[in-house]
C-alpha atoms as a PDB file:
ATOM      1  CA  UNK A   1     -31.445  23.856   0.301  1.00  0.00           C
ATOM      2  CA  UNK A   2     -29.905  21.070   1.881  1.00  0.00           C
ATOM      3  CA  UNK A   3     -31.207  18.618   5.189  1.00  0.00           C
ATOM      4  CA  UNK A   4     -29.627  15.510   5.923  1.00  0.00           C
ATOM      5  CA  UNK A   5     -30.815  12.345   8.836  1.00  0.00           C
ATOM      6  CA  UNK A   6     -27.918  10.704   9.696  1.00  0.00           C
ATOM      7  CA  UNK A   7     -28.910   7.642  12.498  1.00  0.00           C
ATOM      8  CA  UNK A   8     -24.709   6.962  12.801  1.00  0.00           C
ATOM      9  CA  UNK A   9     -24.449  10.423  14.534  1.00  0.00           C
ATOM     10  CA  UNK A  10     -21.622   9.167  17.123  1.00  0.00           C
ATOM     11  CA  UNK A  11     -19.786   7.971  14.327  1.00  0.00           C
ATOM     12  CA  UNK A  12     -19.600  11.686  12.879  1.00  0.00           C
ATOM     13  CA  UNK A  13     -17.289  12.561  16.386  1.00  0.00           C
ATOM     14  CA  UNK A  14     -14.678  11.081  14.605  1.00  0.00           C
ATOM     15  CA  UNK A  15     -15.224  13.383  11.186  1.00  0.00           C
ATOM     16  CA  UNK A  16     -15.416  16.309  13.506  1.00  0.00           C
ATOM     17  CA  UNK A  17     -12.336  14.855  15.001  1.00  0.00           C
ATOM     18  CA  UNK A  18     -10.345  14.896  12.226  1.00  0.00           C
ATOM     19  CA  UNK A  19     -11.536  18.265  10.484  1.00  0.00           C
ATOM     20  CA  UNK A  20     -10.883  20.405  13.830  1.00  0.00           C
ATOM     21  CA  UNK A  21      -7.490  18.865  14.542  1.00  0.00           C
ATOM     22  CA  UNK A  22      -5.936  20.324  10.607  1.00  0.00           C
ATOM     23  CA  UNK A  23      -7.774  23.583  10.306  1.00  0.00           C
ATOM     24  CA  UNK A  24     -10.083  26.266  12.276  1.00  0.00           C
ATOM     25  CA  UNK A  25     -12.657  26.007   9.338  1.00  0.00           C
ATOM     26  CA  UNK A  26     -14.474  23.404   8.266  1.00  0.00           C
ATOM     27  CA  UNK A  27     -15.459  23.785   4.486  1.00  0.00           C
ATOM     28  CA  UNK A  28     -18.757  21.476   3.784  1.00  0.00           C
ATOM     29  CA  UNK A  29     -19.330  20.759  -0.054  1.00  0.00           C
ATOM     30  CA  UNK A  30     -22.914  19.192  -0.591  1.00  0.00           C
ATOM     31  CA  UNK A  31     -23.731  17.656  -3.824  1.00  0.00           C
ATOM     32  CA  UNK A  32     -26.141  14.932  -5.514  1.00  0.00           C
ATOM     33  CA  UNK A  33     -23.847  12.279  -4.709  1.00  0.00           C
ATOM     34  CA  UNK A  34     -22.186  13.219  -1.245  1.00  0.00           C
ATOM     35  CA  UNK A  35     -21.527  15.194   1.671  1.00  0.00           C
ATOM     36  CA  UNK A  36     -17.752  16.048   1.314  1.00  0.00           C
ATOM     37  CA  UNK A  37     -15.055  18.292   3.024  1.00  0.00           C
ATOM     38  CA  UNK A  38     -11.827  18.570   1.936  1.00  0.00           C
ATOM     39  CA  UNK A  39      -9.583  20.301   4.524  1.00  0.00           C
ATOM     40  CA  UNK A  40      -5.593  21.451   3.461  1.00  0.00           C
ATOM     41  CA  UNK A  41      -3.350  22.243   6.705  1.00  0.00           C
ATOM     42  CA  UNK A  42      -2.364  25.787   6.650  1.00  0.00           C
ATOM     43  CA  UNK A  43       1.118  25.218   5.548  1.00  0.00           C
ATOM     44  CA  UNK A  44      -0.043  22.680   2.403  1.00  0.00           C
ATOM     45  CA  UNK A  45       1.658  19.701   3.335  1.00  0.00           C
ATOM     46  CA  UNK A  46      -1.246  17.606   4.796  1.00  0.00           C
ATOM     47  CA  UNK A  47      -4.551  17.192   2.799  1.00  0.00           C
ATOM     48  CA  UNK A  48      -7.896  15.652   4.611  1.00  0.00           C
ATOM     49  CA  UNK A  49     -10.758  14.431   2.550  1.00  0.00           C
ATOM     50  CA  UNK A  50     -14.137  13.326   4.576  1.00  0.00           C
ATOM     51  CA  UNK A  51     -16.782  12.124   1.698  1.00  0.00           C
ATOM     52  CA  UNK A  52     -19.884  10.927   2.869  1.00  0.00           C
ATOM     53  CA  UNK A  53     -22.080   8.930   0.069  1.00  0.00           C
ATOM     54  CA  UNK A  54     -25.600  10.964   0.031  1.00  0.00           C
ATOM     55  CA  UNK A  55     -26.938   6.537   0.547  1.00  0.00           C
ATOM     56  CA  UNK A  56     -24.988   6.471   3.801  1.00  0.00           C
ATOM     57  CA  UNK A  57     -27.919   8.911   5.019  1.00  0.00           C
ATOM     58  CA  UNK A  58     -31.621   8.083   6.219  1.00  0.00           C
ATOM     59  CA  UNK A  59     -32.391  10.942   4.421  1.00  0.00           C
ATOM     60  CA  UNK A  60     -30.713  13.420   1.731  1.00  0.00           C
ATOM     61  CA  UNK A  61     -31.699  16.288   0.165  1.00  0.00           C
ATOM     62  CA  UNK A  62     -29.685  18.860  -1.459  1.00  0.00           C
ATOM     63  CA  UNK A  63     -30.850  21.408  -4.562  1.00  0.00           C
ATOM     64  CA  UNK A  64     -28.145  21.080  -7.053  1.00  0.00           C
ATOM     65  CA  UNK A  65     -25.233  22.169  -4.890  1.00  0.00           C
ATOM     66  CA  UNK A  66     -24.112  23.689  -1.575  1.00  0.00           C
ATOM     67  CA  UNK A  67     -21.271  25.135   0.205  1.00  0.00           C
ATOM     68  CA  UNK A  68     -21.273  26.240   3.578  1.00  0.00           C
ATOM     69  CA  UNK A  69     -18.334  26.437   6.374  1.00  0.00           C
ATOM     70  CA  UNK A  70     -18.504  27.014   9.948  1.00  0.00           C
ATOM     71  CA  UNK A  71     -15.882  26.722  12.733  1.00  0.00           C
ATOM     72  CA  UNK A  72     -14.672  23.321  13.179  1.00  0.00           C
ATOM     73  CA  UNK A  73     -13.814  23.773  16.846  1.00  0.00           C
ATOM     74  CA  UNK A  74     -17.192  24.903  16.948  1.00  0.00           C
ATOM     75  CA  UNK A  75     -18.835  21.732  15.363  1.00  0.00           C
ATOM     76  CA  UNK A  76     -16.295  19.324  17.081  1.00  0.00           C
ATOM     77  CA  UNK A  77     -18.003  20.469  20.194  1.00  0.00           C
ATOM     78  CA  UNK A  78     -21.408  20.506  19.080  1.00  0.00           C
ATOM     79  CA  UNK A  79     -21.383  16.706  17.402  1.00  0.00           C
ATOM     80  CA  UNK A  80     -19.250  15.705  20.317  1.00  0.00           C
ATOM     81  CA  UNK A  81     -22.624  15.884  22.659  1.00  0.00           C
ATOM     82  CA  UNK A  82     -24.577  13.260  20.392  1.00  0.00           C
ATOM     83  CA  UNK A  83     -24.946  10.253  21.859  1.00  0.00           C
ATOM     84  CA  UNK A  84     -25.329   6.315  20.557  1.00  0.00           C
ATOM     85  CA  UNK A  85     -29.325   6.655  21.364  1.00  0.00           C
ATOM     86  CA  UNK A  86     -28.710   9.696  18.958  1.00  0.00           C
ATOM     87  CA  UNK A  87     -30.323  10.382  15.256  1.00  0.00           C
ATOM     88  CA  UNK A  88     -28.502  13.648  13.937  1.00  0.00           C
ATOM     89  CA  UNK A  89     -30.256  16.201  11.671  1.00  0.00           C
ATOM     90  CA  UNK A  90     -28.136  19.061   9.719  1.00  0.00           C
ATOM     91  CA  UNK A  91     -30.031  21.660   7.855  1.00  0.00           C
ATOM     92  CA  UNK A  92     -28.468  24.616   6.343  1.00  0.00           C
ATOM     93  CA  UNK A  93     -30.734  27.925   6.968  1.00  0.00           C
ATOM     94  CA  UNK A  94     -29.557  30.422   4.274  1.00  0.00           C
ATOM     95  CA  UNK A  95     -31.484  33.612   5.426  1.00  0.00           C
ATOM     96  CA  UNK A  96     -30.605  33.325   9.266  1.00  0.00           C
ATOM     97  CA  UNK A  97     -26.854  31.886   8.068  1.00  0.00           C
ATOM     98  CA  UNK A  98     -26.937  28.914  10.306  1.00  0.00           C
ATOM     99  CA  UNK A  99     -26.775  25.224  10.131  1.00  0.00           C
ATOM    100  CA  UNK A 100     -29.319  23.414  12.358  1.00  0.00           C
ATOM    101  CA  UNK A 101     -27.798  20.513  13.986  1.00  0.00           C
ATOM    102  CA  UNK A 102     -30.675  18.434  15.658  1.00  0.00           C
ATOM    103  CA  UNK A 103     -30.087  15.399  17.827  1.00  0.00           C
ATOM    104  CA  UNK A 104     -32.694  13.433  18.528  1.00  0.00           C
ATOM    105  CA  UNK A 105     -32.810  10.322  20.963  1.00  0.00           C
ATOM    106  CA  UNK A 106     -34.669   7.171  19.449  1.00  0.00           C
ATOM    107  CA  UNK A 107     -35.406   5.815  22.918  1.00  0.00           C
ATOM    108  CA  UNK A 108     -37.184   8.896  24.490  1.00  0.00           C
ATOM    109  CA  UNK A 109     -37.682  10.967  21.439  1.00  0.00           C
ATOM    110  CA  UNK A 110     -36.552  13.602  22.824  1.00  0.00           C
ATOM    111  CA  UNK A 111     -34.859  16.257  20.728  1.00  0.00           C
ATOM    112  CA  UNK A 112     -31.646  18.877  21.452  1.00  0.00           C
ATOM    113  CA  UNK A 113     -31.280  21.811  18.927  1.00  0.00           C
ATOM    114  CA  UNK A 114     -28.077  23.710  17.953  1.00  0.00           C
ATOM    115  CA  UNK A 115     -27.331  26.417  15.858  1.00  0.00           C
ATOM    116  CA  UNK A 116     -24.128  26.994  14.058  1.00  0.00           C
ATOM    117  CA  UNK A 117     -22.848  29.783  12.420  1.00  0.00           C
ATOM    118  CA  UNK A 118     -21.990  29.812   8.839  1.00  0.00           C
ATOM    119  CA  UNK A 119     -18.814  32.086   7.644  1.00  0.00           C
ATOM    120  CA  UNK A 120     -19.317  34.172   4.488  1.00  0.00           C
ATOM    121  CA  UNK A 121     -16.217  32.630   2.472  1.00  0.00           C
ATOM    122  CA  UNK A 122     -16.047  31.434  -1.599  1.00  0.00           C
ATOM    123  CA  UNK A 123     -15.231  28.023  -2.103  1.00  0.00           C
ATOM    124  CA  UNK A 124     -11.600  27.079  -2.173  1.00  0.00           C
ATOM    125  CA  UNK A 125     -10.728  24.887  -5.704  1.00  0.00           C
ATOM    126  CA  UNK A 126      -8.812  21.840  -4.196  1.00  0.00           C
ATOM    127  CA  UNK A 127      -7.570  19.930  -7.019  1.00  0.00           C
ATOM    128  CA  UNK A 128      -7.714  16.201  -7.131  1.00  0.00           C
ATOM    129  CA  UNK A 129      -4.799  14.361  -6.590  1.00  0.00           C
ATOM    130  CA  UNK A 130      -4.178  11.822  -9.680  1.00  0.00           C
ATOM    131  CA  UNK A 131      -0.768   9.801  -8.205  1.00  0.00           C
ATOM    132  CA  UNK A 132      -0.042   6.643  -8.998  1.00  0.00           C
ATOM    133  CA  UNK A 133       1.961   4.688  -5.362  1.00  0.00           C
ATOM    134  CA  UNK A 134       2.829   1.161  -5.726  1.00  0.00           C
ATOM    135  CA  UNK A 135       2.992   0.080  -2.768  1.00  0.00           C
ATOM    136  CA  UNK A 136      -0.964  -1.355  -0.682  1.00  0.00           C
ATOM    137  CA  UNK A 137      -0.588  -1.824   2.920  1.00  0.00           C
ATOM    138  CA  UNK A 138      -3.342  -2.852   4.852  1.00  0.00           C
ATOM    139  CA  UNK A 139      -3.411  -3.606   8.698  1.00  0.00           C
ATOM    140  CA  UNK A 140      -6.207  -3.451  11.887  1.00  0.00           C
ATOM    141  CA  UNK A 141      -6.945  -0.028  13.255  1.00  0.00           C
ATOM    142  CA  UNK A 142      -5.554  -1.289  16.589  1.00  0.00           C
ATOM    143  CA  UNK A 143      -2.097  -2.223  14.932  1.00  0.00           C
ATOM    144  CA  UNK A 144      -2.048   1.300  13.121  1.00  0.00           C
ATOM    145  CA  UNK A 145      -2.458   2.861  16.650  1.00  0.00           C
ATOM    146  CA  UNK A 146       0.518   0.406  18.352  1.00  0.00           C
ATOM    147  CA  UNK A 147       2.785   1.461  15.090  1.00  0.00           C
ATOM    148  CA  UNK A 148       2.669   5.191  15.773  1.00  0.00           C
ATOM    149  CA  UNK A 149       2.625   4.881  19.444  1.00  0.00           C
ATOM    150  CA  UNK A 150       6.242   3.260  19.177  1.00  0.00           C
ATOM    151  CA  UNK A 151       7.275   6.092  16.415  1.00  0.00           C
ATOM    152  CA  UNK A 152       6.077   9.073  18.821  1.00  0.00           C
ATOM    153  CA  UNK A 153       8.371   7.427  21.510  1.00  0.00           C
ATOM    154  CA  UNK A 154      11.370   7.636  19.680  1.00  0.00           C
ATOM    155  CA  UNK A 155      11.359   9.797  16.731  1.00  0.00           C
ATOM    156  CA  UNK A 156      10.086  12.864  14.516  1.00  0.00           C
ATOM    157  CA  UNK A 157      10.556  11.376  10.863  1.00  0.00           C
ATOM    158  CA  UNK A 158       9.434   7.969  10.099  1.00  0.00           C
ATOM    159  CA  UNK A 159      10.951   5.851   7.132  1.00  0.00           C
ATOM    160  CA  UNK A 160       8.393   3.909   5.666  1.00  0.00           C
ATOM    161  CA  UNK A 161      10.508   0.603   3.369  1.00  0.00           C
ATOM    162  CA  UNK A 162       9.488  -2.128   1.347  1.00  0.00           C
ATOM    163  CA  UNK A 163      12.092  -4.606   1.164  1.00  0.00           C
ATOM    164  CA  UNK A 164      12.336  -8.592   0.830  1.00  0.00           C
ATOM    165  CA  UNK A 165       8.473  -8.571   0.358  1.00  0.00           C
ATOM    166  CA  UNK A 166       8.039  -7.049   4.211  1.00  0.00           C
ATOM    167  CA  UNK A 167       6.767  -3.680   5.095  1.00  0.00           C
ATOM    168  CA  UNK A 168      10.049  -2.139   7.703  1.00  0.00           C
ATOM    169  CA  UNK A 169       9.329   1.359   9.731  1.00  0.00           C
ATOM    170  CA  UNK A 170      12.079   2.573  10.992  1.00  0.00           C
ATOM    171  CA  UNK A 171      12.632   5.550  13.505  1.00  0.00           C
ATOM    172  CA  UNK A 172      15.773   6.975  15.626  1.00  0.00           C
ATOM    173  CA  UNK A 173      17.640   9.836  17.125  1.00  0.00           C
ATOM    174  CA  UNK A 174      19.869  10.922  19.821  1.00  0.00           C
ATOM    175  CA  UNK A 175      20.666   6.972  21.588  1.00  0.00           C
ATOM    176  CA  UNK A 176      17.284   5.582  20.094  1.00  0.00           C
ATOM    177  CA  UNK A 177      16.139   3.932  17.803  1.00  0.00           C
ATOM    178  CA  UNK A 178      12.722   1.774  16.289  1.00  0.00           C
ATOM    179  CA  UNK A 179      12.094  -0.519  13.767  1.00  0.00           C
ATOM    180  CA  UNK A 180       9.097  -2.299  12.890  1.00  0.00           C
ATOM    181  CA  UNK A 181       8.868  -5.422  10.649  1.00  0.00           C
ATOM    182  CA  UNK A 182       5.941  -6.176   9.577  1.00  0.00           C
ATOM    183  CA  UNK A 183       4.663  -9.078   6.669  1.00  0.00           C
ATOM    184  CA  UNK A 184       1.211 -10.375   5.442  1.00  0.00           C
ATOM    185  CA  UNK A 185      -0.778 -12.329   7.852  1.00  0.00           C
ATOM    186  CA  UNK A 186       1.736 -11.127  11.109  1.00  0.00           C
ATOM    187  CA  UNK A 187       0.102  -8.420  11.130  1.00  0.00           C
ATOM    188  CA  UNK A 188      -0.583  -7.110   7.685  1.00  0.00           C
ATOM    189  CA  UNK A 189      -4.208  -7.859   6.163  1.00  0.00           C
ATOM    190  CA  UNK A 190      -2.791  -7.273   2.780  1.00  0.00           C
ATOM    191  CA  UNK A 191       0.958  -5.825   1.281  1.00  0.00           C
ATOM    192  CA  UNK A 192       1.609  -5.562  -2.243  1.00  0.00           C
ATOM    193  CA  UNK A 193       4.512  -3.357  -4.181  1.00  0.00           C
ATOM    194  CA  UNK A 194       5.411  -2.840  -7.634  1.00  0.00           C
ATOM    195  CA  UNK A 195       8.818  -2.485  -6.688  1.00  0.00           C
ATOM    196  CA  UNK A 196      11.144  -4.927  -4.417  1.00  0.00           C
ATOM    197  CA  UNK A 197      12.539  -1.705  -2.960  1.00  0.00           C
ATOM    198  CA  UNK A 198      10.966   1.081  -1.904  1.00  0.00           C
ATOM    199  CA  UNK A 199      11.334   4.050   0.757  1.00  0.00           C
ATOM    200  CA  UNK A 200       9.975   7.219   1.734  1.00  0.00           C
ATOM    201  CA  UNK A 201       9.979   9.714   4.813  1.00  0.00           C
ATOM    202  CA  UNK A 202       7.045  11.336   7.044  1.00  0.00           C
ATOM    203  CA  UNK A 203       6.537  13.642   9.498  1.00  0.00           C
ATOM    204  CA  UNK A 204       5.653  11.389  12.513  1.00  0.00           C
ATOM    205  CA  UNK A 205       3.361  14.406  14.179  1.00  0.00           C
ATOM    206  CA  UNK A 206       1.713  14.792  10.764  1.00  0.00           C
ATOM    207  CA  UNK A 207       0.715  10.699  11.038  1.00  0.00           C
ATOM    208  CA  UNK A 208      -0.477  11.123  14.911  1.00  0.00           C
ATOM    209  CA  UNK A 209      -3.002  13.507  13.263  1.00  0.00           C
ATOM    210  CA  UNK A 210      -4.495  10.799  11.225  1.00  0.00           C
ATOM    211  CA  UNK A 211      -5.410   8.981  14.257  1.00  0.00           C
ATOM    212  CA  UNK A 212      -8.843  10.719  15.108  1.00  0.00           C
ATOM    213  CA  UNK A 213     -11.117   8.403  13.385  1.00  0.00           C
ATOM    214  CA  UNK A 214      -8.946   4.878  14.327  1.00  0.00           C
ATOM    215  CA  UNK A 215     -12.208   4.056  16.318  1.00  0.00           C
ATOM    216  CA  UNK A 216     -14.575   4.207  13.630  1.00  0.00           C
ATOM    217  CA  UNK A 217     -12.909   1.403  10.874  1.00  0.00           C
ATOM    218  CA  UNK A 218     -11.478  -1.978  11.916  1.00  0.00           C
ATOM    219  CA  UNK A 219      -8.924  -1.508   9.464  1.00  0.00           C
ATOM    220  CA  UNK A 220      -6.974   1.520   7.734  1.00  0.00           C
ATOM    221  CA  UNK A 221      -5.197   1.018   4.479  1.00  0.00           C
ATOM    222  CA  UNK A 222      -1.627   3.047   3.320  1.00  0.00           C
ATOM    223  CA  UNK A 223      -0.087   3.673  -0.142  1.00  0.00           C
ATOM    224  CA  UNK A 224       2.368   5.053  -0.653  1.00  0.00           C
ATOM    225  CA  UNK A 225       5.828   4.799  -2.975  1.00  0.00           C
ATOM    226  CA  UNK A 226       9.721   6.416  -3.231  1.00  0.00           C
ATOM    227  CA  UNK A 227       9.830  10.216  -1.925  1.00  0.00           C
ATOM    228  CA  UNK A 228       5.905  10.615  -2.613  1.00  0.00           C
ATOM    229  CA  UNK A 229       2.897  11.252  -0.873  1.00  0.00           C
ATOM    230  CA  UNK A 230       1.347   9.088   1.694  1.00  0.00           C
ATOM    231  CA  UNK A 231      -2.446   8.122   1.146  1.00  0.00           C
ATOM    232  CA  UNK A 232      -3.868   7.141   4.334  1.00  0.00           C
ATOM    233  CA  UNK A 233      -7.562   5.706   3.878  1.00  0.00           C
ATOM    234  CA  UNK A 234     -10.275   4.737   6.600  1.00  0.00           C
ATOM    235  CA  UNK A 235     -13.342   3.140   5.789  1.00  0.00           C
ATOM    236  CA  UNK A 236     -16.274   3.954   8.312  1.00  0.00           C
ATOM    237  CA  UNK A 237     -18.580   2.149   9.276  1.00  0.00           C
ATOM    238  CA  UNK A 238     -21.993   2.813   8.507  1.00  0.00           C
ATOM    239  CA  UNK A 239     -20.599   4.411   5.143  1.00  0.00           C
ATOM    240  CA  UNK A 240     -18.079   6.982   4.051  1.00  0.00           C
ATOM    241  CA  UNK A 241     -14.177   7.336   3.984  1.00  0.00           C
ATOM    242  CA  UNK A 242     -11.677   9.768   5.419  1.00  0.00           C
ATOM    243  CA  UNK A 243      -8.673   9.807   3.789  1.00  0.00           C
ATOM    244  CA  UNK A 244      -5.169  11.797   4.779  1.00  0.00           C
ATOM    245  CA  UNK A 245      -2.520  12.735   2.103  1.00  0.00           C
ATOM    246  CA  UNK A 246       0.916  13.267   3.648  1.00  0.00           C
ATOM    247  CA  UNK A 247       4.039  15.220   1.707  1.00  0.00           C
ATOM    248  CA  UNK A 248       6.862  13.286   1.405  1.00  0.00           C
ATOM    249  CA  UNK A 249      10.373  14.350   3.503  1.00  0.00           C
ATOM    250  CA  UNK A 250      12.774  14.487   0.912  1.00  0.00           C
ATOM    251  CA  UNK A 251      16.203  15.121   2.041  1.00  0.00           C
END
């Protein structure tokens, strides 16, 4: 068994968002303490983890544990029909194999049922990832956006640097070239390293898929460290994270 109330539904878009544009499948994990999905791209280099706490909900109910997944195209198009006025209801129907997606309107009252779905499939174990990254940037969502906007103009790897107490991106091929410095308080909320130097590589297209949910946190926050993975985290309002781990490109 498992129902949730959820009076944030427009803010779930953005989850649906950023499930639907990694993988065709959306893997839900219900538990005591959370709604959670943890999505890993099809070729294992990008890693998307959408925790909801079970107290960001008007209302939570699961028996021990759940796992259900249904098409994430699917439920990006369903959840992308909610509305502000909207108060969403999921509840997972195990005899008919559906989940009931319910929005109702808290002018008007009234209600707009959906049914999704669910795909026989086991659970997949995702291990935690236990990495220690020295280096803590955090900037406004809007400055995030501007950063990868200039990258996707020039370039396909991005060199993320740590030097002389600034955060430097850096970006170039064929006649161009970008680079971005950037220090606390012009722009950066907050930048701290372990290190005085520090560099690493990503895939700029894997970054522009961490942009779904800018609009739902004013801020995002990156760690990250020398030729490892890139934690990318968003806070959203009205409770919950979504968080993006990006392989390295080690040359």
């Amino acid at each position: 068994m498992f129902k949730a109330v959820y009076s944030n539904a427009s803010k779930m878009k953005y989850v649906a968002q950023a499930i639907a544009k990694i993988i065709d499948e959306a893997p839900f994990y219900a538990t005591p303490d959370a709604l959670e999905v943890k999505v890993l791209s099809p070729d294992k280099t990008m890693l998307t983890i959408v925790k909801i706490p079970s107290i960001a909900f008007d209302e939570y109910n699961v028996d021990g544990e759940e796992f259900f997944v249904v098409s994430s195209m699917d439920f990006n198009r369903i959840i992308r029909r909610c509305t502000r006025n909207d108060v969403m209801e999921m509840e997972l129907d195990k005899e008919r194999s559906v989940l009931k997606i319910v929005f109702r309107d808290k002018k008007t009252g009234i209600e707009r049922t959906f049914l999704l779905e669910t795909k026989p499939r086991p659970p997949e174990q995702i291990p935690e990832i236990n990495i220690e990254l020295g280096v803590t940037v955090k900037m406004a969502s809007d400055d995030y956006r501007e950063l990868l906007g200039d990258l996707k103009t020039v370039g396909e790897t991005a060199v993320f640097m740590v030097q002389e107490g600034k955060l430097v991106v850096r970006t170039g091929e064929q006649q161009k070239e970008y680079e971005g410095v950037f220090s606390e308080g012009n722009p950066l909320i907050y930048l701290s390293s372990t290190a005085p130097r520090v560099q690493a590589k990503y895939s700029i297209d894997q970054l522009q898929a961490t942009l779904k949910p800018i609009s739902a946190a004013k801020q995002v926050t990156l760690y990250f460290d020398s030729d490892k993975p890139l934690k990318i985290e968003y806070e959203i309002a009205g409770g919950g994270t979504i968080v993006y781990w990006l392989t390295p490109r080690v040359e």
